[in-house]
PDB file of N, CA and C in Angstrom:
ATOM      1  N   UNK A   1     -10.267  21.276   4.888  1.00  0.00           N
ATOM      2  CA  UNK A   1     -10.926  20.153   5.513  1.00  0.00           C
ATOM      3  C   UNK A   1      -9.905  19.285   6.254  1.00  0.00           C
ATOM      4  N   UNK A   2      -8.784  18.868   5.914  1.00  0.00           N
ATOM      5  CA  UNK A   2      -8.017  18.074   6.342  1.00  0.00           C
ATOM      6  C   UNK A   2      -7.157  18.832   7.318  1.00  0.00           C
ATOM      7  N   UNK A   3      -6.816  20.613   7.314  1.00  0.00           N
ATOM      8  CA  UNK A   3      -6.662  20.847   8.826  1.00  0.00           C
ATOM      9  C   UNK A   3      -7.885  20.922   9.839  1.00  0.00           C
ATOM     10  N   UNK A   4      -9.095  20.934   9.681  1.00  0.00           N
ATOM     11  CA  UNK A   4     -10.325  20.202  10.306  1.00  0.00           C
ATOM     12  C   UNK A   4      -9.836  19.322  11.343  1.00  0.00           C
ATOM     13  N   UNK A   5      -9.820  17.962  10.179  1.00  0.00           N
ATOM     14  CA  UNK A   5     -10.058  16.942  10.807  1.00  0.00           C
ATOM     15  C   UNK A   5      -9.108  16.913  11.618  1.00  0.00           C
ATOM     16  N   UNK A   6      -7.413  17.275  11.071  1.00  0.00           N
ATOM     17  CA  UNK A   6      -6.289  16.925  12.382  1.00  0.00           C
ATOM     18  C   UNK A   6      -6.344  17.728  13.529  1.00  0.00           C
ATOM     19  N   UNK A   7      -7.209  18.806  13.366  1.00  0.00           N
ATOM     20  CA  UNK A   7      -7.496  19.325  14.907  1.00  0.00           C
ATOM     21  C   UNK A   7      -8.365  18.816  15.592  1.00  0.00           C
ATOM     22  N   UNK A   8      -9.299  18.462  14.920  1.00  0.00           N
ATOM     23  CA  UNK A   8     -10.531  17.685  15.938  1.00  0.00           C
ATOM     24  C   UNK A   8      -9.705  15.962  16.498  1.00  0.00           C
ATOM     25  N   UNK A   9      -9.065  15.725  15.725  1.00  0.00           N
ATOM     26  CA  UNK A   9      -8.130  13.949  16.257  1.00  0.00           C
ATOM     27  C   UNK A   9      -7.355  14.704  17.284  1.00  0.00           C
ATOM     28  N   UNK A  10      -6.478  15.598  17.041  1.00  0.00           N
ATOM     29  CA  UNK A  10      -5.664  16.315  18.433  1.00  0.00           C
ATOM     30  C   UNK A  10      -6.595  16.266  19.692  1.00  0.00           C
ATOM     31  N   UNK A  11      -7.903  16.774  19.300  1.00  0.00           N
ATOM     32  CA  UNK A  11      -8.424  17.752  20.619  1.00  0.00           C
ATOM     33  C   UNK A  11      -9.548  16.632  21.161  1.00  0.00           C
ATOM     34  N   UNK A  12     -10.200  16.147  20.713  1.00  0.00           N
ATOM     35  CA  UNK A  12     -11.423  15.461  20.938  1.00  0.00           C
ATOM     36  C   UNK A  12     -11.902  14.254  19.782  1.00  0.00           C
ATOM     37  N   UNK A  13     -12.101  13.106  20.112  1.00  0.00           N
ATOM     38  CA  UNK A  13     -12.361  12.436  19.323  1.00  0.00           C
ATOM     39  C   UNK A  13     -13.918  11.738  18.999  1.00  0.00           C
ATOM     40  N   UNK A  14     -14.505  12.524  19.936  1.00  0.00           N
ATOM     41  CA  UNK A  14     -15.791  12.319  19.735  1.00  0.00           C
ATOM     42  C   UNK A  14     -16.597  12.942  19.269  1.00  0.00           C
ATOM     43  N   UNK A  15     -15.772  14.582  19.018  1.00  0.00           N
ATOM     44  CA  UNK A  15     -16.384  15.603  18.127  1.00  0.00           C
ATOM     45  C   UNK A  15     -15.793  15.341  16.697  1.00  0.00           C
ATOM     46  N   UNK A  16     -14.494  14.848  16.634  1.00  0.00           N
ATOM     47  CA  UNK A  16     -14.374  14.724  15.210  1.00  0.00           C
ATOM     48  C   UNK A  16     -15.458  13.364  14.551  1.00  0.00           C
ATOM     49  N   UNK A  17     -15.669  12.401  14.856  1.00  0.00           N
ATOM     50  CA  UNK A  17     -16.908  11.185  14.509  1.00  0.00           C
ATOM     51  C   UNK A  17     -18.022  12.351  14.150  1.00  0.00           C
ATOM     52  N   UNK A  18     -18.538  13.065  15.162  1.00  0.00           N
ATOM     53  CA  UNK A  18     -18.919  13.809  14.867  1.00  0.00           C
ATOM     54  C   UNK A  18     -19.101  14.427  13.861  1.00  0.00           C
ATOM     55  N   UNK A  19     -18.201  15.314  13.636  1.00  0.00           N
ATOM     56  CA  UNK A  19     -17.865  16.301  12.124  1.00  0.00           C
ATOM     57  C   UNK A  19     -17.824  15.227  11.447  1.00  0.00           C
ATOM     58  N   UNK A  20     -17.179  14.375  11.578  1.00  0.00           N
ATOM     59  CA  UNK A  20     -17.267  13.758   9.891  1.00  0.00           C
ATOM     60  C   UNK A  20     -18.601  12.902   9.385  1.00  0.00           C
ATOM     61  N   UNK A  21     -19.403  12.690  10.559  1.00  0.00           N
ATOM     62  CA  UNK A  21     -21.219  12.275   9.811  1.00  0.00           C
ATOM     63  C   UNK A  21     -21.737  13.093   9.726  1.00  0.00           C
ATOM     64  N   UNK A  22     -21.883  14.790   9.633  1.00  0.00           N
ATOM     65  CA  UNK A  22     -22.213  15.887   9.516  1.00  0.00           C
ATOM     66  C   UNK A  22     -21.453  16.567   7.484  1.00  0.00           C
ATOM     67  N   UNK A  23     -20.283  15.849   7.849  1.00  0.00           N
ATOM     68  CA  UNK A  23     -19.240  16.502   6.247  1.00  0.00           C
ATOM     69  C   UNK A  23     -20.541  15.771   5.049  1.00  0.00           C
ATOM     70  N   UNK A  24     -20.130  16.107   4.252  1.00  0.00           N
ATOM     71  CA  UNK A  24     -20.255  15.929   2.642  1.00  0.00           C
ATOM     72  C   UNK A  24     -19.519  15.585   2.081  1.00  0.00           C
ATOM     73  N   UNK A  25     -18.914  14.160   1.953  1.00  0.00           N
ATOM     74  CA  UNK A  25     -17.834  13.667   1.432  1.00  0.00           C
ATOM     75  C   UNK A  25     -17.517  13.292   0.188  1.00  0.00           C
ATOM     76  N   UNK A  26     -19.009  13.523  -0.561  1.00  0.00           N
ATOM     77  CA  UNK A  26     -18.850  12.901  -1.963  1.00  0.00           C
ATOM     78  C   UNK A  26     -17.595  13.390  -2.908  1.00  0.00           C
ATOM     79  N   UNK A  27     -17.612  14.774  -2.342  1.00  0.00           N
ATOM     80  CA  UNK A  27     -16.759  16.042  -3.401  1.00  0.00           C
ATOM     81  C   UNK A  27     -15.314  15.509  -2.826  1.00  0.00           C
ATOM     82  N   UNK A  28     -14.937  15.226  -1.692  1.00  0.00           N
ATOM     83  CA  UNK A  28     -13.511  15.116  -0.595  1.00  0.00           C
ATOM     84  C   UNK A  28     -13.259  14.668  -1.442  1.00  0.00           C
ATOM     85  N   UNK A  29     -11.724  14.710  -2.111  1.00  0.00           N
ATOM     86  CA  UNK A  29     -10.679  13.662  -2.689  1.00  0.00           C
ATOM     87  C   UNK A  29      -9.966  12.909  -1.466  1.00  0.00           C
ATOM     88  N   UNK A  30      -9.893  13.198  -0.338  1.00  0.00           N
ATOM     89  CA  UNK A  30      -9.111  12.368   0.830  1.00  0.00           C
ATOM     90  C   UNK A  30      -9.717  10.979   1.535  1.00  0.00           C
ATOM     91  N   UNK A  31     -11.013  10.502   1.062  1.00  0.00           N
ATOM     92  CA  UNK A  31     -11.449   9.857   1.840  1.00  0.00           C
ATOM     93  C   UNK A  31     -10.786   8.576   2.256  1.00  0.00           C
ATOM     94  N   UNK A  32     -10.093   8.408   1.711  1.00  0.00           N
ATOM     95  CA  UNK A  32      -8.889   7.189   2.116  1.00  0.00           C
ATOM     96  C   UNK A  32      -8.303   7.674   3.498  1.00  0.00           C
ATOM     97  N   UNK A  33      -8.084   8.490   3.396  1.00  0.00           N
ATOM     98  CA  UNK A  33      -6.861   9.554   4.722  1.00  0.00           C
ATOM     99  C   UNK A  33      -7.847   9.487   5.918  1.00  0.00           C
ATOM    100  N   UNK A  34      -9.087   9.722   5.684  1.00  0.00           N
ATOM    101  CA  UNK A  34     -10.238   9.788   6.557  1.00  0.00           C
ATOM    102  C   UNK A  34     -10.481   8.251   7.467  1.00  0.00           C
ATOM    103  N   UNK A  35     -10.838   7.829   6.622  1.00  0.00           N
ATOM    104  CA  UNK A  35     -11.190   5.893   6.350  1.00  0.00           C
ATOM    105  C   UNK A  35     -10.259   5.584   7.525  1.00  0.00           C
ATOM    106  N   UNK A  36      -8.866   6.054   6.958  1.00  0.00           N
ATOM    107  CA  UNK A  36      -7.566   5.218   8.205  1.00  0.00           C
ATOM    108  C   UNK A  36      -7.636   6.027   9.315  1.00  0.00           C
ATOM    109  N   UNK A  37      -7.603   7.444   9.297  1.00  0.00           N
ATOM    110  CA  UNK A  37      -7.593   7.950  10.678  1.00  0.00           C
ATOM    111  C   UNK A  37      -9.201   6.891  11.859  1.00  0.00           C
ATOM    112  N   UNK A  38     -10.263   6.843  11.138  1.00  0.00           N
ATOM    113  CA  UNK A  38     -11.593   6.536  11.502  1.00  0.00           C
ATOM    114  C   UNK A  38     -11.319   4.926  12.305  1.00  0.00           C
ATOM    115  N   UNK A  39     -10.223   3.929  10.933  1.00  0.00           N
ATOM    116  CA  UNK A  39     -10.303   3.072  11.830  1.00  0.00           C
ATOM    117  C   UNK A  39      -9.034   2.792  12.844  1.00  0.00           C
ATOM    118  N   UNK A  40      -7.910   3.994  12.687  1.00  0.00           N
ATOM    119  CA  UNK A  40      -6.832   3.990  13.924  1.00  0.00           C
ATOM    120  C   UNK A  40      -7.191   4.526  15.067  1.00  0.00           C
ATOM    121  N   UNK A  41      -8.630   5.163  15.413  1.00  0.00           N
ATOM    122  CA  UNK A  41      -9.432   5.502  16.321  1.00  0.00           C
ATOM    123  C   UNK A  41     -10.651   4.809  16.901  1.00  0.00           C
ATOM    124  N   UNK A  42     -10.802   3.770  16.067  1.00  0.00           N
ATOM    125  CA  UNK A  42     -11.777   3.032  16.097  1.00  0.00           C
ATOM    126  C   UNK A  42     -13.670   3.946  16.452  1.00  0.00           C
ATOM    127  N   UNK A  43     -13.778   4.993  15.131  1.00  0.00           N
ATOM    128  CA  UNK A  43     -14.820   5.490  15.260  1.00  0.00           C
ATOM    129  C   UNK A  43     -15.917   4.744  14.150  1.00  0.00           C
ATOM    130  N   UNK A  44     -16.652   3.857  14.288  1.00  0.00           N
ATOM    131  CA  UNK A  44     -17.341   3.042  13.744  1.00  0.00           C
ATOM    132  C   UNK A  44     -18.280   3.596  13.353  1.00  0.00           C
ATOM    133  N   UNK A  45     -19.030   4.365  13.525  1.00  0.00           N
ATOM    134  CA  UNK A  45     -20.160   5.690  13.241  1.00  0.00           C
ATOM    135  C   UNK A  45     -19.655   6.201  12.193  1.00  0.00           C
ATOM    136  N   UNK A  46     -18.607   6.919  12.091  1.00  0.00           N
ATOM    137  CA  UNK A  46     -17.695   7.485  11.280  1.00  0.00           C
ATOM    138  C   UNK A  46     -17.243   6.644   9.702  1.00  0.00           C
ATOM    139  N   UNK A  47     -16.798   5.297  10.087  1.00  0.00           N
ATOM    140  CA  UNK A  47     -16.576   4.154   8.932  1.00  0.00           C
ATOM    141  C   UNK A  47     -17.916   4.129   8.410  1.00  0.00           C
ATOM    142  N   UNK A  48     -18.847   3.812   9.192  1.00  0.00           N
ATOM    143  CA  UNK A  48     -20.238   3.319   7.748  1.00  0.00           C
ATOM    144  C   UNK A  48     -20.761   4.576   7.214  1.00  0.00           C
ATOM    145  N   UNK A  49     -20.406   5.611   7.778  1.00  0.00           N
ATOM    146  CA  UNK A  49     -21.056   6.564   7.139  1.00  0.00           C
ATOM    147  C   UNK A  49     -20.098   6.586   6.094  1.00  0.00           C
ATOM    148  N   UNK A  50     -18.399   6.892   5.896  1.00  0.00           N
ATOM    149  CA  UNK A  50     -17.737   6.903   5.065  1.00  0.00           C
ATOM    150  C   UNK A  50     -18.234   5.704   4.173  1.00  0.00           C
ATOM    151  N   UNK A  51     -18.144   4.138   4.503  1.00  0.00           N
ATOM    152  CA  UNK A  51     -18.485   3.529   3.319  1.00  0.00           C
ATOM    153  C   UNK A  51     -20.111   3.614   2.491  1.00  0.00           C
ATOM    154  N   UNK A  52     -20.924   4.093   3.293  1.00  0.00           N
ATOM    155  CA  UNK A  52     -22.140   4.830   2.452  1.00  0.00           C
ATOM    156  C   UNK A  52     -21.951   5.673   1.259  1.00  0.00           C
ATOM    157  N   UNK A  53     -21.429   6.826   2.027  1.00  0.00           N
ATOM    158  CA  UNK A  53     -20.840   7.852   0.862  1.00  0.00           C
ATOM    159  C   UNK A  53     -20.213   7.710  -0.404  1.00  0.00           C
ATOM    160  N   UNK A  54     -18.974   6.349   0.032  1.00  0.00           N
ATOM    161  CA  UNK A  54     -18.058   6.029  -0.693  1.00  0.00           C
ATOM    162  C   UNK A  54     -18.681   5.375  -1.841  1.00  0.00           C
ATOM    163  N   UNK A  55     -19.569   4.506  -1.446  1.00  0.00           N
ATOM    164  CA  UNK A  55     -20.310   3.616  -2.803  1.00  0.00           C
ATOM    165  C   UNK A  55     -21.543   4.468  -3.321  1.00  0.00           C
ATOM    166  N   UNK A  56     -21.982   5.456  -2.703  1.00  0.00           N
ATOM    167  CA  UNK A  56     -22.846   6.346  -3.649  1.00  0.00           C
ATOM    168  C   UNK A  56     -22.622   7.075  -5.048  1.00  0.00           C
ATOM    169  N   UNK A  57     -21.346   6.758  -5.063  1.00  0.00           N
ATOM    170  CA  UNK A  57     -20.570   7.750  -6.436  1.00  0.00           C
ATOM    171  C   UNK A  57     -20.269   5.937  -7.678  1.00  0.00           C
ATOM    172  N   UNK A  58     -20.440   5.067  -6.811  1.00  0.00           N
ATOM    173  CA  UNK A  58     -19.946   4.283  -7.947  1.00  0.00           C
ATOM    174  C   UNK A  58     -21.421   3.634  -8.875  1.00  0.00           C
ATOM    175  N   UNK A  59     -20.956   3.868 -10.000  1.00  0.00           N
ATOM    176  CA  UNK A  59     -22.058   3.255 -10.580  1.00  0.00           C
ATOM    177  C   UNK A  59     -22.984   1.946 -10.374  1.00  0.00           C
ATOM    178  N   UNK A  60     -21.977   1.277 -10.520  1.00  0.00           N
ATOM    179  CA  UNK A  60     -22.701  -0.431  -9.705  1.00  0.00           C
ATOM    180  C   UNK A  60     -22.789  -0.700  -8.613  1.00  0.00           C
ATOM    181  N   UNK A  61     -23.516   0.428  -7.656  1.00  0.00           N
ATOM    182  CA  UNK A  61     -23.680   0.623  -6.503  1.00  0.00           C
ATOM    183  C   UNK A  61     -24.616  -0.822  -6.385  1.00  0.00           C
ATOM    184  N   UNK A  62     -24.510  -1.774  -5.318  1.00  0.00           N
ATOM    185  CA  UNK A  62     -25.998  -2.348  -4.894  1.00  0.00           C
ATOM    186  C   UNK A  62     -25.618  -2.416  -3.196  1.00  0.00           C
ATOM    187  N   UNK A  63     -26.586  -2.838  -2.669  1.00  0.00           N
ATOM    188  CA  UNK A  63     -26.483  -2.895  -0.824  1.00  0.00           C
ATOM    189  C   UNK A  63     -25.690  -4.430  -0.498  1.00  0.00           C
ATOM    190  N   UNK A  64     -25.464  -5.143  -1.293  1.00  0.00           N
ATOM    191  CA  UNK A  64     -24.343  -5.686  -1.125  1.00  0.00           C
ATOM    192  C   UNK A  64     -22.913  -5.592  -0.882  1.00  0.00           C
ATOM    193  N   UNK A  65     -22.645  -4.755  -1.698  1.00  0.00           N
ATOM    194  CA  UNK A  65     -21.085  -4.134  -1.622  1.00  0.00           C
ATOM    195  C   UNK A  65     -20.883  -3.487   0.119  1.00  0.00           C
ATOM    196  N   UNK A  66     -21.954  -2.297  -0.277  1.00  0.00           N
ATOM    197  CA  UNK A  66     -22.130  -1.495   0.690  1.00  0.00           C
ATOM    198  C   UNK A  66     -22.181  -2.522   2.029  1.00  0.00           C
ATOM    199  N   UNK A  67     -23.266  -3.671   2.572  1.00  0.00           N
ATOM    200  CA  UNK A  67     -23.042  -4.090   3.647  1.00  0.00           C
ATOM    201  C   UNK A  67     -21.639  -4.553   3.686  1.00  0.00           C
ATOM    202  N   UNK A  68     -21.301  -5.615   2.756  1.00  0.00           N
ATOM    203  CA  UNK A  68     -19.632  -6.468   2.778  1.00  0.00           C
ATOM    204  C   UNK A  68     -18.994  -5.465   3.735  1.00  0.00           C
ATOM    205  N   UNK A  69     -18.473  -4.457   2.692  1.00  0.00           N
ATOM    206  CA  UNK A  69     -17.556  -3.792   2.721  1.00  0.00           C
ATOM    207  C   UNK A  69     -17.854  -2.713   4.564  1.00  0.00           C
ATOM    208  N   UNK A  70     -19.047  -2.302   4.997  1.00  0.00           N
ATOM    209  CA  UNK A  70     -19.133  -1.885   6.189  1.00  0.00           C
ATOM    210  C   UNK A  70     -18.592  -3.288   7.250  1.00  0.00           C
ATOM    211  N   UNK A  71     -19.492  -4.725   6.799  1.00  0.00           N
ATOM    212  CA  UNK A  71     -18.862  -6.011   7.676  1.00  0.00           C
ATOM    213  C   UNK A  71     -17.090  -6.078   7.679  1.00  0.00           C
ATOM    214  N   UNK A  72     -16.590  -5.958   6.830  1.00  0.00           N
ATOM    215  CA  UNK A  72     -15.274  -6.030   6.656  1.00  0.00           C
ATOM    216  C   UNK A  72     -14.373  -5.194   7.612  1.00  0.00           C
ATOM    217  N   UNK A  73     -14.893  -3.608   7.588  1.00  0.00           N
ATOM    218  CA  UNK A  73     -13.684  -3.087   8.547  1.00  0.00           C
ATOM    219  C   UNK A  73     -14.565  -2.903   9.881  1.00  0.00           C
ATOM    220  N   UNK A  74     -15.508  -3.499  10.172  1.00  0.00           N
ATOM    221  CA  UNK A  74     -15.990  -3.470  11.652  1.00  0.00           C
ATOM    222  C   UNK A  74     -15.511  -4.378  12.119  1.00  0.00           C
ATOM    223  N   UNK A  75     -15.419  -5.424  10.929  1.00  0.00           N
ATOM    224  CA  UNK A  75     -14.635  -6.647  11.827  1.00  0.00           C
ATOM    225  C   UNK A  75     -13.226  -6.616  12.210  1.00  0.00           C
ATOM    226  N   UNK A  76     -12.528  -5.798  11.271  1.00  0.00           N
ATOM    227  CA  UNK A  76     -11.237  -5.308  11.425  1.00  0.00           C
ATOM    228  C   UNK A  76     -10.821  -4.751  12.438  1.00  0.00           C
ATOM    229  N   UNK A  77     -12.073  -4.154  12.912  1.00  0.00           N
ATOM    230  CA  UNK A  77     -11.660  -3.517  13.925  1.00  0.00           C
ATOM    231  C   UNK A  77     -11.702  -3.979  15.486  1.00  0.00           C
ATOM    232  N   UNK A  78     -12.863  -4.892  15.044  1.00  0.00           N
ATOM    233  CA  UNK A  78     -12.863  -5.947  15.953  1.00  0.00           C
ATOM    234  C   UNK A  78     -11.739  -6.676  16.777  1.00  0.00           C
ATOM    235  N   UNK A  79     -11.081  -7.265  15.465  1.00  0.00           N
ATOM    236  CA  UNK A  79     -10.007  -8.141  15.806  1.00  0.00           C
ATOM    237  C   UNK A  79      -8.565  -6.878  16.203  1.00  0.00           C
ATOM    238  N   UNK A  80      -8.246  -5.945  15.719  1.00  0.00           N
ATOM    239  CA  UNK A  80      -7.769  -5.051  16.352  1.00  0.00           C
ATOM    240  C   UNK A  80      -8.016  -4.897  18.058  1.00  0.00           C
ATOM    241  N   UNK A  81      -8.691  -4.646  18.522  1.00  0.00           N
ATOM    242  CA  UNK A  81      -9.128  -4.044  19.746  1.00  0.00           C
ATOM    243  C   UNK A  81      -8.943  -5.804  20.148  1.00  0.00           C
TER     244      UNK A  81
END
């Protein structure tokens, strides 16, 4: 998976956003590695789907976390750009 993704960041970056709202990330142990490539590219499609995924595995899941935490690195990315 992770030579995947560094070929799709090489080649095209709109197919990798792509592939990665298509992946199954629950099982990935990398999603951190993912997360940073997503927001050093600024693929925002890509981030909420990762933080969806990400809080589906935690027990005290509620749609709080989940929005915060999507508001947080959109804004990040915001102020980036």
């Amino acid at each position: 998976m992770d030579r995947l993704i560094a070929y799709y960041k090489s080649k095209d970056l709109e197919l990798l956003e792509k592939a990665i709202l298509n992946f199954d990330l629950t099982s990935f142990p990398n999603t951190k590695a993912i997360r940073k490539i997503c927001e050093e590219e600024l693929l925002t499609s890509a981030i909420i789907h990762l933080n969806n995924t990400m809080f589906q595995n935690e027990v005290e899941n509620n749609e709080a976390n989940v929005c915060l935490s999507i508001l947080c690195s959109l804004y990040n990315l915001m102020e980036r750009c």
